[in-house]
C-alpha atoms as a PDB file:
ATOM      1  CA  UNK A   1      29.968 -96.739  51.085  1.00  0.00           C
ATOM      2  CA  UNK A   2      26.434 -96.423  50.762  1.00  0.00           C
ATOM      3  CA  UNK A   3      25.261 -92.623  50.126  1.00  0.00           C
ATOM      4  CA  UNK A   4      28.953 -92.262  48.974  1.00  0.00           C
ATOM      5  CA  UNK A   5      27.880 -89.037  46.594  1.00  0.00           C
ATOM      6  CA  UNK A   6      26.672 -87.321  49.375  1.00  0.00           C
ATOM      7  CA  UNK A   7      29.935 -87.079  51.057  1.00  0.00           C
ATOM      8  CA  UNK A   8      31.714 -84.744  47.840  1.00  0.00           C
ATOM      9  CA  UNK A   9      34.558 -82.386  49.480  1.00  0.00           C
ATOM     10  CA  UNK A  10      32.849 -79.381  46.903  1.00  0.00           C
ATOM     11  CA  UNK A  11      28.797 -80.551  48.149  1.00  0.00           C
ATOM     12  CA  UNK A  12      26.919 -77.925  50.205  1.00  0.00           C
ATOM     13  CA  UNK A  13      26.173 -78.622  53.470  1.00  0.00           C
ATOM     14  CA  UNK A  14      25.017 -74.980  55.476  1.00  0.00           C
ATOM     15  CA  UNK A  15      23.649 -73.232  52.645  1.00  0.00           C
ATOM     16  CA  UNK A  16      23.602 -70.364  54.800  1.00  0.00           C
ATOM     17  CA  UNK A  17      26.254 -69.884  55.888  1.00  0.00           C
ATOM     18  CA  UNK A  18      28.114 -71.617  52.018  1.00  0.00           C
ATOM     19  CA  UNK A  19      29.863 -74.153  54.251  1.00  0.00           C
ATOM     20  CA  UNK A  20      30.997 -77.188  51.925  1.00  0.00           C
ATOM     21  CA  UNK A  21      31.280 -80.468  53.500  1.00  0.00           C
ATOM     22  CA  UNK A  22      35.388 -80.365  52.423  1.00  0.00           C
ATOM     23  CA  UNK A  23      35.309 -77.580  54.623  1.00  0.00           C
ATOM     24  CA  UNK A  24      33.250 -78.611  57.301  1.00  0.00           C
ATOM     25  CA  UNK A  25      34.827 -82.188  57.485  1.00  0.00           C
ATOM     26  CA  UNK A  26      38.962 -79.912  57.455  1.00  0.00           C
ATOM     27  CA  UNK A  27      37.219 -77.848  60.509  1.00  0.00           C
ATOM     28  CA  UNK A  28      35.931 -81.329  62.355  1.00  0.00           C
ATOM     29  CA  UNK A  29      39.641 -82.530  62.194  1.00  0.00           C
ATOM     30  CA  UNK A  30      41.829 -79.177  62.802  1.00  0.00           C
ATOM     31  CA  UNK A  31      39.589 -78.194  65.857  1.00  0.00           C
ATOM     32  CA  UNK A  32      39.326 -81.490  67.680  1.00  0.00           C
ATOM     33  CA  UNK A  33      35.303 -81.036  67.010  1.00  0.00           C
ATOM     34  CA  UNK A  34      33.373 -83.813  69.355  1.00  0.00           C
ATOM     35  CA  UNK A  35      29.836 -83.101  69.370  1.00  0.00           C
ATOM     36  CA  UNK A  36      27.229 -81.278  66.993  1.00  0.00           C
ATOM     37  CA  UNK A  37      26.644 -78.508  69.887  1.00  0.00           C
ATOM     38  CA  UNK A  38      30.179 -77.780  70.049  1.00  0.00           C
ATOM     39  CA  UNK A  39      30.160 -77.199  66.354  1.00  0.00           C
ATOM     40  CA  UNK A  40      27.212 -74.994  66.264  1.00  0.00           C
ATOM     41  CA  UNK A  41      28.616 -72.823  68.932  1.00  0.00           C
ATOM     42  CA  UNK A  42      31.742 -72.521  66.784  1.00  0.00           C
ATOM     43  CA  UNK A  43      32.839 -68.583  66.620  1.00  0.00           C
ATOM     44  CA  UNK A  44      35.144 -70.085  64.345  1.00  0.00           C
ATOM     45  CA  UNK A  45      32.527 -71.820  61.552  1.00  0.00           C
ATOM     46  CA  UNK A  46      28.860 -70.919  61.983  1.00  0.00           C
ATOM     47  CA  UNK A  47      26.441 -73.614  61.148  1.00  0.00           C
ATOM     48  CA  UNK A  48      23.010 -74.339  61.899  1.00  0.00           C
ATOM     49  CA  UNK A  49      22.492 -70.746  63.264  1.00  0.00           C
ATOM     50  CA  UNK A  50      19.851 -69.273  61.000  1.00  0.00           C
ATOM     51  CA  UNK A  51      17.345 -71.967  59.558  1.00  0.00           C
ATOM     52  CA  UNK A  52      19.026 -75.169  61.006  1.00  0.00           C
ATOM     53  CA  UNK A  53      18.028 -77.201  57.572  1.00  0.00           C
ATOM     54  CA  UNK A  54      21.431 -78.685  58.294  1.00  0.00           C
ATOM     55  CA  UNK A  55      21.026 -79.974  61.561  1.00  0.00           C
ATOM     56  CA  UNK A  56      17.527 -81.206  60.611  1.00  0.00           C
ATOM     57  CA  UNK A  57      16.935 -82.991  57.449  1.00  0.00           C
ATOM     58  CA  UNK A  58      20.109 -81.822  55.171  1.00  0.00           C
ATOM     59  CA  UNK A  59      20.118 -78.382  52.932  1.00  0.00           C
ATOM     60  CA  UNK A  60      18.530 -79.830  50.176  1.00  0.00           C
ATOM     61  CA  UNK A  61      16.188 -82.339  52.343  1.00  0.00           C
ATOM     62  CA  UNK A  62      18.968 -85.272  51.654  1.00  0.00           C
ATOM     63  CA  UNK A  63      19.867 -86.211  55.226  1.00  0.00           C
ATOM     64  CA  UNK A  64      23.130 -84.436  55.004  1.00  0.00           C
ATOM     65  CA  UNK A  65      23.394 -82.968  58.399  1.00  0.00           C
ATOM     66  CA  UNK A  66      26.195 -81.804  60.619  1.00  0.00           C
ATOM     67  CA  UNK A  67      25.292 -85.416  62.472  1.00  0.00           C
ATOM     68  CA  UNK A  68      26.113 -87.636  59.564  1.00  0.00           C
ATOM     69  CA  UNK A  69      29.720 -85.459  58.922  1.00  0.00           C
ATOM     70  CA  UNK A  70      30.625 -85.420  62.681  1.00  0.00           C
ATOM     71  CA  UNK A  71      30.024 -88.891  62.813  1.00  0.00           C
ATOM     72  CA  UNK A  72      31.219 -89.954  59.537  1.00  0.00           C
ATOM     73  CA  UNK A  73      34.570 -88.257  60.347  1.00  0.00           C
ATOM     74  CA  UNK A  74      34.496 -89.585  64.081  1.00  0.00           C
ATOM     75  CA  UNK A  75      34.711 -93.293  62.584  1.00  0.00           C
ATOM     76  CA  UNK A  76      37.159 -92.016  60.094  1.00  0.00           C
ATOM     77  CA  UNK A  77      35.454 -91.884  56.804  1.00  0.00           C
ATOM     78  CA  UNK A  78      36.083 -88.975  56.021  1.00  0.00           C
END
C-alpha cells in the first residue's frame, strides 16, 4: 500500500486531542462511524475541534486526516 507508514496503529493523528490512528481507526469500527462530520461531532472522541490540522492537511502537514482513516477503514484497510 502506498503511504503504508502513515497508517502505524501508535502514529498521531489529532495532536490535540493525543488521538492515535489505532485508536481512531478501533473508534471508526466500534461506533459504526460513516462520515467525517459524524466523527467530529463525536461526544465520545473529539477530533478536529480546536485547530482542525487533522481534518486539513494531517498533524504534522503529511495528509493524514480523519478523511484518509474514515475512508481507508470504509474500504477495509484498516
Amino acid at each position: 500500500m502506498p503511504y503504508s507508514h502513515l497508517f502505524v496503529k501508535d502514529k498521531i493523528l489529532c495532536s490535540c486531542n493525543s488521538i492515535n490512528v489505532g485508536e481512531a481507526v478501533e473508534f471508526l469500527k466500534e461506533h459504526g462511524i460513516k462520515n467525517v462530520t459524524d466523527w467530529m461531532n463525536s461526544d465520545i472522541q473529539c477530533v478536529g475541534d480546536k485547530c482542525e490540522a487533522c481534518n486539513e492537511g494531517g498533524t504534522e502537514n503529511d495528509g493524514l486526516t480523519l478523511a484518509v482513516i474514515l475512508s481507508q477503514v470504509k474500504q477495509g484497510l484498516l
